[in-house]
PDB file of N, CA and C in Angstrom:
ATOM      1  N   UNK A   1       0.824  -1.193   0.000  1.00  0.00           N
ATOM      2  CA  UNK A   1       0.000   0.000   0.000  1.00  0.00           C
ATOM      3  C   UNK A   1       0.866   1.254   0.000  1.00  0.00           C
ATOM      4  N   UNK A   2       1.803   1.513   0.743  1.00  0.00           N
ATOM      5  CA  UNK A   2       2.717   2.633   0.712  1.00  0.00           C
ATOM      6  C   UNK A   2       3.531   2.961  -0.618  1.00  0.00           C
ATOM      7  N   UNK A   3       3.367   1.354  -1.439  1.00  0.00           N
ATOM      8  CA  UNK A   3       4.164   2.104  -2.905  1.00  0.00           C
ATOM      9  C   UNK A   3       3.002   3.080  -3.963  1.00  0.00           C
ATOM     10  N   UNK A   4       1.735   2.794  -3.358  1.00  0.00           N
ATOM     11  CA  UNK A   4       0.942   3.559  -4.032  1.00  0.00           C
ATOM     12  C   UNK A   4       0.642   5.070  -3.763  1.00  0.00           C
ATOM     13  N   UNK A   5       1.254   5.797  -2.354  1.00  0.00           N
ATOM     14  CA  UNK A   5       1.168   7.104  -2.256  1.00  0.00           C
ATOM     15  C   UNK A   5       2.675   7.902  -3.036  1.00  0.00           C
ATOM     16  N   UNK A   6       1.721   9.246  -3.003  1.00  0.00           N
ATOM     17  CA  UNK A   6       2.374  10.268  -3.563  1.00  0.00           C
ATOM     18  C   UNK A   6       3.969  10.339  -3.165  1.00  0.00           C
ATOM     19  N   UNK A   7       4.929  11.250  -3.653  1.00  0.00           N
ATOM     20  CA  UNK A   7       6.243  11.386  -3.621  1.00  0.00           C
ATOM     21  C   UNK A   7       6.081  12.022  -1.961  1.00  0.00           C
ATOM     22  N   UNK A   8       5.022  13.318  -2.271  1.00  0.00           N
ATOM     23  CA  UNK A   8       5.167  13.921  -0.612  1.00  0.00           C
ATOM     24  C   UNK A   8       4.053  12.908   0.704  1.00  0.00           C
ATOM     25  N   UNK A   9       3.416  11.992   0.329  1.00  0.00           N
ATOM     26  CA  UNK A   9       3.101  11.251   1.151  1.00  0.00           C
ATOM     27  C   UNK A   9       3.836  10.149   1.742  1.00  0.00           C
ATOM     28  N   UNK A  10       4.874   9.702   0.826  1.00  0.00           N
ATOM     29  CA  UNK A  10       5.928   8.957   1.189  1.00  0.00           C
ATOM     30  C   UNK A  10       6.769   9.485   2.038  1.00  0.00           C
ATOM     31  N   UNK A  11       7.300  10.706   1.852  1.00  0.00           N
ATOM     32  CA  UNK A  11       8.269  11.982   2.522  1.00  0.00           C
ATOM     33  C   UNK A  11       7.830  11.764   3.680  1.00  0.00           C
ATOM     34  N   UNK A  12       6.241  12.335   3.714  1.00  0.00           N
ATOM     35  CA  UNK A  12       5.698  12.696   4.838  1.00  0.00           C
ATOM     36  C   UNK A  12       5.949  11.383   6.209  1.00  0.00           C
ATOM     37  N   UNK A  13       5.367  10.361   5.448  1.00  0.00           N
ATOM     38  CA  UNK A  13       5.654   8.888   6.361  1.00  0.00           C
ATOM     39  C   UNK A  13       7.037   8.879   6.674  1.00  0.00           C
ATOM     40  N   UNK A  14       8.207   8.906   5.616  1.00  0.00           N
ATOM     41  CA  UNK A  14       9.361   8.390   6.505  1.00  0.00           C
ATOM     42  C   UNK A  14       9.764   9.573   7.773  1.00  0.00           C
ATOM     43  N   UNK A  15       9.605  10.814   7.565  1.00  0.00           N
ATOM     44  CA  UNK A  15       9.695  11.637   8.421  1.00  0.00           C
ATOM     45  C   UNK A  15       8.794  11.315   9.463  1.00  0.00           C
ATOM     46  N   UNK A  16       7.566  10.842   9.251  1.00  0.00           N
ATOM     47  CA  UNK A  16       7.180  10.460  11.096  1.00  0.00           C
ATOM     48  C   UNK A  16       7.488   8.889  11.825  1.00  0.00           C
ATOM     49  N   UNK A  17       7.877   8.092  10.885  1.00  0.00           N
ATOM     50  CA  UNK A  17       8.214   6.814  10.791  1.00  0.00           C
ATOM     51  C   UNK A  17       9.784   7.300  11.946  1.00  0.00           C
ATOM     52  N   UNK A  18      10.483   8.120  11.215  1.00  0.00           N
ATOM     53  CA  UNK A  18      12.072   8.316  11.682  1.00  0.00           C
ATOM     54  C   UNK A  18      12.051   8.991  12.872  1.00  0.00           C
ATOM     55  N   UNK A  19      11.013  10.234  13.200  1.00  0.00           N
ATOM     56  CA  UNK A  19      10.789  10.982  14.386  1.00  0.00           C
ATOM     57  C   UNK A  19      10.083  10.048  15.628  1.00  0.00           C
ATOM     58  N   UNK A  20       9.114   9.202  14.990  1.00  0.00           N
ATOM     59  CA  UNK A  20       9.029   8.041  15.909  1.00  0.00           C
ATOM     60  C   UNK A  20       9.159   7.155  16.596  1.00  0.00           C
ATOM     61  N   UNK A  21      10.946   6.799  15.827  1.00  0.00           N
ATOM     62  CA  UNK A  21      11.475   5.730  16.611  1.00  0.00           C
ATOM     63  C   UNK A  21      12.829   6.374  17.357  1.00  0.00           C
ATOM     64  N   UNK A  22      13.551   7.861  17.179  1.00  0.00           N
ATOM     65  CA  UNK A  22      14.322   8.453  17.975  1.00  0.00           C
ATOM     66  C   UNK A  22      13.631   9.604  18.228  1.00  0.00           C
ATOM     67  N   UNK A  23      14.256  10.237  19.261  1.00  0.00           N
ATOM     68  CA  UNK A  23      14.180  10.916  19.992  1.00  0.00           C
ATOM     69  C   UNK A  23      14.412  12.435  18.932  1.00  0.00           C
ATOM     70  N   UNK A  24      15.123  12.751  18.332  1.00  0.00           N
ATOM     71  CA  UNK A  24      15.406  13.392  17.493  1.00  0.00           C
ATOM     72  C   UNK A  24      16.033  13.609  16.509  1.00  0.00           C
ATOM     73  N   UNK A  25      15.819  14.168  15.361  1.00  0.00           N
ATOM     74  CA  UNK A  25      16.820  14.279  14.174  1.00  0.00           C
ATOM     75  C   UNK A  25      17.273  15.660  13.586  1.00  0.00           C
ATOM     76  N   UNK A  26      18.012  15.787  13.138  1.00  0.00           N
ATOM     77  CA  UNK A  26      18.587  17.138  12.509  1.00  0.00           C
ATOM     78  C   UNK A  26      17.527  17.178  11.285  1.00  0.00           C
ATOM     79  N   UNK A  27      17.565  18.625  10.668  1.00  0.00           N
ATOM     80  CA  UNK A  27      16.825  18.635   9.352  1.00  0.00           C
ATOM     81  C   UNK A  27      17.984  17.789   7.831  1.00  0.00           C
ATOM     82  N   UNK A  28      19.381  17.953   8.069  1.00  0.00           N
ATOM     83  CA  UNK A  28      20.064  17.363   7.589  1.00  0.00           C
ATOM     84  C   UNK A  28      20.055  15.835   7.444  1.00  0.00           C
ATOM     85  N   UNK A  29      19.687  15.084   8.644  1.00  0.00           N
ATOM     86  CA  UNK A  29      19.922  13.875   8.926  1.00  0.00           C
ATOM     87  C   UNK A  29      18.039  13.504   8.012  1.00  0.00           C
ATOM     88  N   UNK A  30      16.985  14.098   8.186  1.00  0.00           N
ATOM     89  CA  UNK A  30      15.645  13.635   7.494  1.00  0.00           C
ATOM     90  C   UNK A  30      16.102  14.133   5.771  1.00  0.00           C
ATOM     91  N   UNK A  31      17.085  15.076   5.168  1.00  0.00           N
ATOM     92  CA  UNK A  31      16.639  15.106   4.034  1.00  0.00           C
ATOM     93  C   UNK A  31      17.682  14.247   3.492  1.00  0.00           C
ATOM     94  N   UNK A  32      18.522  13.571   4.095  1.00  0.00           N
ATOM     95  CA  UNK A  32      19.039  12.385   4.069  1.00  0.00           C
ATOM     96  C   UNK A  32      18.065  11.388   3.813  1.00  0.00           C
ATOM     97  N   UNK A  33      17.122  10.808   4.700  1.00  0.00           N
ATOM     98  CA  UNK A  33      16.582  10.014   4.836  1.00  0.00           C
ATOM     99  C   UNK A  33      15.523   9.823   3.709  1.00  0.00           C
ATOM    100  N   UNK A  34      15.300  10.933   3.527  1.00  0.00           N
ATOM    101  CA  UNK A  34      13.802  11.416   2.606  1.00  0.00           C
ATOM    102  C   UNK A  34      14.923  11.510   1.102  1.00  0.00           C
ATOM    103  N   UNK A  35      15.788  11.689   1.157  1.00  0.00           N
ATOM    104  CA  UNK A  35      16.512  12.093  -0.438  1.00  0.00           C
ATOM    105  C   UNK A  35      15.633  13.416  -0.712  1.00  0.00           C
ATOM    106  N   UNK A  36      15.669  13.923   0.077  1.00  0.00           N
ATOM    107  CA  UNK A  36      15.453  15.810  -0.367  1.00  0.00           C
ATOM    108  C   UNK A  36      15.714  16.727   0.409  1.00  0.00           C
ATOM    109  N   UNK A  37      15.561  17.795  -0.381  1.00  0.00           N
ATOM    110  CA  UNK A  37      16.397  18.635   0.341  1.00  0.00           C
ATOM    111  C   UNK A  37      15.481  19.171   1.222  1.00  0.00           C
ATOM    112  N   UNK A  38      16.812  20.081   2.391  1.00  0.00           N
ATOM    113  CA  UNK A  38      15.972  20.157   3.645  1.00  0.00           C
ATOM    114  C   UNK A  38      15.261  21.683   3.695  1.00  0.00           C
ATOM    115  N   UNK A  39      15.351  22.303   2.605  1.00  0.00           N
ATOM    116  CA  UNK A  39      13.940  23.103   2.476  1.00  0.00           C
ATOM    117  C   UNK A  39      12.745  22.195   1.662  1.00  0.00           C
ATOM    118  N   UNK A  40      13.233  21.403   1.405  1.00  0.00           N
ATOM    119  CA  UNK A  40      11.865  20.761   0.627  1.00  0.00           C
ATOM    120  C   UNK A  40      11.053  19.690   2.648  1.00  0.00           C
ATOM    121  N   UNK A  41      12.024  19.422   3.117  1.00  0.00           N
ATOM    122  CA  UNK A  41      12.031  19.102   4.721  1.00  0.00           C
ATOM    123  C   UNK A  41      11.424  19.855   5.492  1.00  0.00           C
ATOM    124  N   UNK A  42      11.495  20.966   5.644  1.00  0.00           N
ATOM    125  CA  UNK A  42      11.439  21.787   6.453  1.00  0.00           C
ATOM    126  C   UNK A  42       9.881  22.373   5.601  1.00  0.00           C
ATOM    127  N   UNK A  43       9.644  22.513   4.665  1.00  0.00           N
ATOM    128  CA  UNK A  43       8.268  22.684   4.057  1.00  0.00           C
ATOM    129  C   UNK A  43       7.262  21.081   4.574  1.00  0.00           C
ATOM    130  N   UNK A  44       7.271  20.196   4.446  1.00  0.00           N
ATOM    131  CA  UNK A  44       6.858  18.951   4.948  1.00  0.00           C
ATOM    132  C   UNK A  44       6.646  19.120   6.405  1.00  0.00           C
ATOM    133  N   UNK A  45       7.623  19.347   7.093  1.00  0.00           N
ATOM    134  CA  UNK A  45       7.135  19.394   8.429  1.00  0.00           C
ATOM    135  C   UNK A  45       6.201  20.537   8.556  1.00  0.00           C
ATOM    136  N   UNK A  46       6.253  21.770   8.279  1.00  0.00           N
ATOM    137  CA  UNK A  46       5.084  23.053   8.245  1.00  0.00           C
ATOM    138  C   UNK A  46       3.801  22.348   7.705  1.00  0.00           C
ATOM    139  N   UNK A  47       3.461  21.393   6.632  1.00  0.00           N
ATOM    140  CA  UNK A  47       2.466  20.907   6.286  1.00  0.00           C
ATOM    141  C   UNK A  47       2.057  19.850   7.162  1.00  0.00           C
ATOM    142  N   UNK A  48       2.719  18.900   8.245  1.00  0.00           N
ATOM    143  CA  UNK A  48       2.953  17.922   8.315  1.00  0.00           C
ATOM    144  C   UNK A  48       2.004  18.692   9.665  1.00  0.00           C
ATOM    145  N   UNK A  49       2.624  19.220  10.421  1.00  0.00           N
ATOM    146  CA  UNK A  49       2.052  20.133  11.176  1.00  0.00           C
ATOM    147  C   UNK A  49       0.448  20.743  11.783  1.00  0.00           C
ATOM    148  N   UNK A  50       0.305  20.718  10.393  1.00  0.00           N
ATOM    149  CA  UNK A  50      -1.334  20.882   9.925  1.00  0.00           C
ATOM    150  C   UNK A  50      -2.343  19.884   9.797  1.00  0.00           C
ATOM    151  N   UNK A  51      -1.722  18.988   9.787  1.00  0.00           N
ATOM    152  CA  UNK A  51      -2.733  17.714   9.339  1.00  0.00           C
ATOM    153  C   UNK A  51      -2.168  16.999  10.648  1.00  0.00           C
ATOM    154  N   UNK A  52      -1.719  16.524  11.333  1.00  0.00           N
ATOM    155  CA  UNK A  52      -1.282  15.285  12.627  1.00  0.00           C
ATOM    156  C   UNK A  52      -1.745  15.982  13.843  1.00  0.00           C
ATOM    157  N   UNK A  53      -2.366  16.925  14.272  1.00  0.00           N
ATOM    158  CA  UNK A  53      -2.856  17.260  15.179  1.00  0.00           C
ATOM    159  C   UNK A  53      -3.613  15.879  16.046  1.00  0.00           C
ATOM    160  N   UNK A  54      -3.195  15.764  17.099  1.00  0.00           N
ATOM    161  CA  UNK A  54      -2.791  16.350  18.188  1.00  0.00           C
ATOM    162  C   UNK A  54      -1.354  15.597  17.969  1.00  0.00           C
ATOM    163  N   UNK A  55      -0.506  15.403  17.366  1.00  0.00           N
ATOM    164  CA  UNK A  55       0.810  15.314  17.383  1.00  0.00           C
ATOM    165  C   UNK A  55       1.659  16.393  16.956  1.00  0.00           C
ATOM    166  N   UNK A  56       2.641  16.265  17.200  1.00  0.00           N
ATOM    167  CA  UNK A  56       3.339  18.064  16.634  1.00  0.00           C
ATOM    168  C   UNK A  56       4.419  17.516  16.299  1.00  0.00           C
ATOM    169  N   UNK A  57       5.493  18.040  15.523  1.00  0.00           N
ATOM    170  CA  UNK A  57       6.968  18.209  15.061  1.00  0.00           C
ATOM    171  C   UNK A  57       7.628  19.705  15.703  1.00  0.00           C
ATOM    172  N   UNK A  58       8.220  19.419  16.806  1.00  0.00           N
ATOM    173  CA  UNK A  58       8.870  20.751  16.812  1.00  0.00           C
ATOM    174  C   UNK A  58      10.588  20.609  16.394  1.00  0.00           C
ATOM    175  N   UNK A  59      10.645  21.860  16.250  1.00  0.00           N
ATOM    176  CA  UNK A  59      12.012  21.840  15.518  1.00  0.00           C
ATOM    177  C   UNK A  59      12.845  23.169  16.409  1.00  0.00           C
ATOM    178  N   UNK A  60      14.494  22.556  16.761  1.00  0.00           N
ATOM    179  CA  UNK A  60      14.835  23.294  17.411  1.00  0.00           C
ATOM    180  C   UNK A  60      16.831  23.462  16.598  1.00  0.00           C
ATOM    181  N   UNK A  61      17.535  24.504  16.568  1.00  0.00           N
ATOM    182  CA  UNK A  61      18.622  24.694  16.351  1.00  0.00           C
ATOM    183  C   UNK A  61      19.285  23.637  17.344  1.00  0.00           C
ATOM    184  N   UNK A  62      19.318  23.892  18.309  1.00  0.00           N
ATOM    185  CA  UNK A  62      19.978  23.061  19.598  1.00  0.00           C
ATOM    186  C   UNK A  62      20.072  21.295  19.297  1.00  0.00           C
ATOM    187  N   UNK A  63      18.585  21.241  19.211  1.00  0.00           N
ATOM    188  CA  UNK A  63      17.969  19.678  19.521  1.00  0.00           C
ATOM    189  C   UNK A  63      17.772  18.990  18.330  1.00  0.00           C
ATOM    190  N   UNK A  64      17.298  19.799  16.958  1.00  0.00           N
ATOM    191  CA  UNK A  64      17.145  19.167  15.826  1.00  0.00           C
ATOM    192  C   UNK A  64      15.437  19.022  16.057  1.00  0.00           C
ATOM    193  N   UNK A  65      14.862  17.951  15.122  1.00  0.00           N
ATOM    194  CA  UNK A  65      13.019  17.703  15.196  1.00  0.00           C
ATOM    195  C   UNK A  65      12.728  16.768  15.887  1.00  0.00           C
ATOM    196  N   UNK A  66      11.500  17.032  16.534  1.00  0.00           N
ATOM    197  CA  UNK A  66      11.295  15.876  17.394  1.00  0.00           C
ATOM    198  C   UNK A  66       9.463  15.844  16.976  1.00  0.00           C
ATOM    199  N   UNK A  67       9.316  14.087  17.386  1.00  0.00           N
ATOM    200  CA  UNK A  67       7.850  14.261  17.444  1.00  0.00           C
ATOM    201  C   UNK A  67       7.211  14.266  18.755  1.00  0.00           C
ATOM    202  N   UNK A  68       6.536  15.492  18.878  1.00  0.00           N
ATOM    203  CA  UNK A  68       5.377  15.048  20.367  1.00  0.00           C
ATOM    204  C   UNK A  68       4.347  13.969  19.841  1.00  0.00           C
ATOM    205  N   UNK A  69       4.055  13.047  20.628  1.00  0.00           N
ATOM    206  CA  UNK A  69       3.339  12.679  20.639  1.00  0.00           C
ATOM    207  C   UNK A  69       2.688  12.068  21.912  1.00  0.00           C
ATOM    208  N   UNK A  70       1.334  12.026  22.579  1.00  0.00           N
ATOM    209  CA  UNK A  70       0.720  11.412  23.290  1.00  0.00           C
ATOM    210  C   UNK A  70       0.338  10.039  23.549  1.00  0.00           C
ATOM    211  N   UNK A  71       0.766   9.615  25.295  1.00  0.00           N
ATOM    212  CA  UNK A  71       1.189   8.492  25.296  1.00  0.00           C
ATOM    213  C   UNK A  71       0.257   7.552  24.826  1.00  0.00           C
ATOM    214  N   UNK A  72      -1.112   7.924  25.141  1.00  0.00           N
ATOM    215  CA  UNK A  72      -2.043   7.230  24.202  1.00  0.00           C
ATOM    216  C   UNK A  72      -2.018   6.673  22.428  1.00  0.00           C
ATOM    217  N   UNK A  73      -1.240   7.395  22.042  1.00  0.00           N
ATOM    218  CA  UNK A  73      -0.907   7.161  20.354  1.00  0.00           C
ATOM    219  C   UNK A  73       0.112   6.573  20.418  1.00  0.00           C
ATOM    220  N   UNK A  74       0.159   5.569  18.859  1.00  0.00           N
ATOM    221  CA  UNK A  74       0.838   4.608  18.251  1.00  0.00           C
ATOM    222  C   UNK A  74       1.149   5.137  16.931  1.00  0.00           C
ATOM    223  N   UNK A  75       2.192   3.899  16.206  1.00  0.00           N
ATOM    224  CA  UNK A  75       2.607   4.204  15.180  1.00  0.00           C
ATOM    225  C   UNK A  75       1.404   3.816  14.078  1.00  0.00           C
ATOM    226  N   UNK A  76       0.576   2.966  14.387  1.00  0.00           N
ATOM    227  CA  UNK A  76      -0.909   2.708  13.913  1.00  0.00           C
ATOM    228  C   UNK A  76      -1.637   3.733  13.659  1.00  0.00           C
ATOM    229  N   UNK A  77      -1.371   5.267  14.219  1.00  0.00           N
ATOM    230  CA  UNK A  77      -2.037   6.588  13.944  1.00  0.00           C
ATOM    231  C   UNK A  77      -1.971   7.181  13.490  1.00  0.00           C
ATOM    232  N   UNK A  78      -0.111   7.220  13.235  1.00  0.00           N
ATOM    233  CA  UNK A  78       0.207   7.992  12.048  1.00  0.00           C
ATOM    234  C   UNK A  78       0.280   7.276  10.829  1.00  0.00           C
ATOM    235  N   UNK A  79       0.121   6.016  10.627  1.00  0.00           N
ATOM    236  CA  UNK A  79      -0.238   4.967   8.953  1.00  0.00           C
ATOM    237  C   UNK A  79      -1.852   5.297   8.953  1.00  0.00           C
ATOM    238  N   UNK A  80      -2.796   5.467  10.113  1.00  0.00           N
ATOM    239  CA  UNK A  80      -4.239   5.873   9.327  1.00  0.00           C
ATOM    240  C   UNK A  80      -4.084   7.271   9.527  1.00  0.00           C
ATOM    241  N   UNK A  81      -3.307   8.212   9.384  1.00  0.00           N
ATOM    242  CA  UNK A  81      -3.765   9.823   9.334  1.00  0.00           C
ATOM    243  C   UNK A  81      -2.704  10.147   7.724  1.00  0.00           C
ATOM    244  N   UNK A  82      -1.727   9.475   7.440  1.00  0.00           N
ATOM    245  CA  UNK A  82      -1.319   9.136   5.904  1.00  0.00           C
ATOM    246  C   UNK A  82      -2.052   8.662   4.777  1.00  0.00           C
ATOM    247  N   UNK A  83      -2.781   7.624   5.274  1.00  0.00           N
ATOM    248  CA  UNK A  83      -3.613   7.110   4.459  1.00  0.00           C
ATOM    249  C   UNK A  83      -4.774   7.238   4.075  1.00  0.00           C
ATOM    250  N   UNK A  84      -5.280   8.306   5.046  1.00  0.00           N
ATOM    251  CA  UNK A  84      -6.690   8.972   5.402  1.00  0.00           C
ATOM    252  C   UNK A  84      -6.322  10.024   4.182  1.00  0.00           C
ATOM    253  N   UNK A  85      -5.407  10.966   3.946  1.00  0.00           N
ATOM    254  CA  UNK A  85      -5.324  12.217   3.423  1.00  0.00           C
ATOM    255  C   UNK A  85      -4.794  12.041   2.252  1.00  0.00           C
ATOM    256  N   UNK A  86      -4.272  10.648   1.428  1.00  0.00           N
ATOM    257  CA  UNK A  86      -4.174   9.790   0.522  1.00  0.00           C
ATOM    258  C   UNK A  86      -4.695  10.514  -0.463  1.00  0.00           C
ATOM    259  N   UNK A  87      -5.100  11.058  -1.967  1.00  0.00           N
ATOM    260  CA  UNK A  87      -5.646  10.489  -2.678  1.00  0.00           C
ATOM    261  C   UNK A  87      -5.841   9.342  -3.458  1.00  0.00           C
ATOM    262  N   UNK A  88      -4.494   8.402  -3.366  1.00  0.00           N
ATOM    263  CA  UNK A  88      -4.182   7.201  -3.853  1.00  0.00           C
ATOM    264  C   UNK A  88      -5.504   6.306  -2.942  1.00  0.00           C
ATOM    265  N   UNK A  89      -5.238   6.605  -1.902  1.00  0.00           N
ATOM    266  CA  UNK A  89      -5.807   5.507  -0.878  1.00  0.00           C
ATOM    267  C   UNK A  89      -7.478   5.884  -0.836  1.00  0.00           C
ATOM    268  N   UNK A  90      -7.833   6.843  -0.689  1.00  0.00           N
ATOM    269  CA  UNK A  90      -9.096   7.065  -1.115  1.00  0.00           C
ATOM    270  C   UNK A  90      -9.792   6.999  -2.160  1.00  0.00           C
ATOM    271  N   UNK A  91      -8.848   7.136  -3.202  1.00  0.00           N
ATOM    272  CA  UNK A  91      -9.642   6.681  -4.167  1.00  0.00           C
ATOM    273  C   UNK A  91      -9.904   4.937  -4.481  1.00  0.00           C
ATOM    274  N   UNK A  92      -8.800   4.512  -3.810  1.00  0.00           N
ATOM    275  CA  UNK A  92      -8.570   2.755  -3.812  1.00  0.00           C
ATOM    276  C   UNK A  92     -10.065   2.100  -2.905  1.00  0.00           C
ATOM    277  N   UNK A  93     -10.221   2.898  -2.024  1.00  0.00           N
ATOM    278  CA  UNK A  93     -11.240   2.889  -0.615  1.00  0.00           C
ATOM    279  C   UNK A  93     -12.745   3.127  -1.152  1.00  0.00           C
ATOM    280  N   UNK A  94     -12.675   4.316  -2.843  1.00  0.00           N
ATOM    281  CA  UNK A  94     -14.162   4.266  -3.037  1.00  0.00           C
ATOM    282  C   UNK A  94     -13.966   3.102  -3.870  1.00  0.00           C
ATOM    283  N   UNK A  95     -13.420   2.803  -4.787  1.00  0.00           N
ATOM    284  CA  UNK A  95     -13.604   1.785  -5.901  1.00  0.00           C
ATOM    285  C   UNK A  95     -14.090   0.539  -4.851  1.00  0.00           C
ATOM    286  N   UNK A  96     -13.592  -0.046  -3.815  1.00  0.00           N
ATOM    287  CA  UNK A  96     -14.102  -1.302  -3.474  1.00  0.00           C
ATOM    288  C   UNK A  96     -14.331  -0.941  -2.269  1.00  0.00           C
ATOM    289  N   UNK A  97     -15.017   0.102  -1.886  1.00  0.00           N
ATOM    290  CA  UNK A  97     -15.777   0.346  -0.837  1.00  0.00           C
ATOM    291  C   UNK A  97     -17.122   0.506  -0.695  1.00  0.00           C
ATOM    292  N   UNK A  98     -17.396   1.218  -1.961  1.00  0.00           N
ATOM    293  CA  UNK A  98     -18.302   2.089  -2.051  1.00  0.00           C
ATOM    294  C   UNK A  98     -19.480   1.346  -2.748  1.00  0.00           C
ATOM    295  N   UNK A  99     -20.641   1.673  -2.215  1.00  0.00           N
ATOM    296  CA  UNK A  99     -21.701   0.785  -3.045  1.00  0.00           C
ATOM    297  C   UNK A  99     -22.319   1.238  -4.118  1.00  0.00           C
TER     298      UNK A  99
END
């Protein structure tokens, strides 16, 4: 399912995928990860921002990005809030969903 989202939905996942399992990363070390550059990074997280509520990305000179997240949430939340905002996946969701 993940080879079917967009270039920036992919972005978007490995950046919370990577903020999820450390503690923090540099913007250098995600446009590494992502193979882009870290204004194209640093635009992703501002969007990224907008849509993952109640989770946040803050970003610090000192510390690098981190994800808040609440202890109640899983990595299960951020694969349905990716896949939710999909057009790949929604449109996959009406074709054999929809009556």
């Amino acid at each position: 399912m993940i080879h079917l989202l967009s270039a920036r939905d992919k972005r978007y996942l490995d950046i919370l995928e990577c903020l999820f399992d450390t503690e923090s990363l540099t913007l250098d070390d995600l446009a590494i990860i992502t193979q882009s550059s870290k204004r194209t990074v640093q635009n992703d997280i501002h969007g990224l921002n907008g849509c993952i509520t109640p989770l946040a990305i803050t970003t610090s000179h000192k510390t690098g990005c981190a994800l808040i997240i609440p202890d109640n949430y899983s990595i299960d939340y951020i694969y349905q809030l990716i896949l939710n905002q999909s057009i790949e996946y929604q449109l996959l969701e009406a074709v054999f969903f929809s009556k």
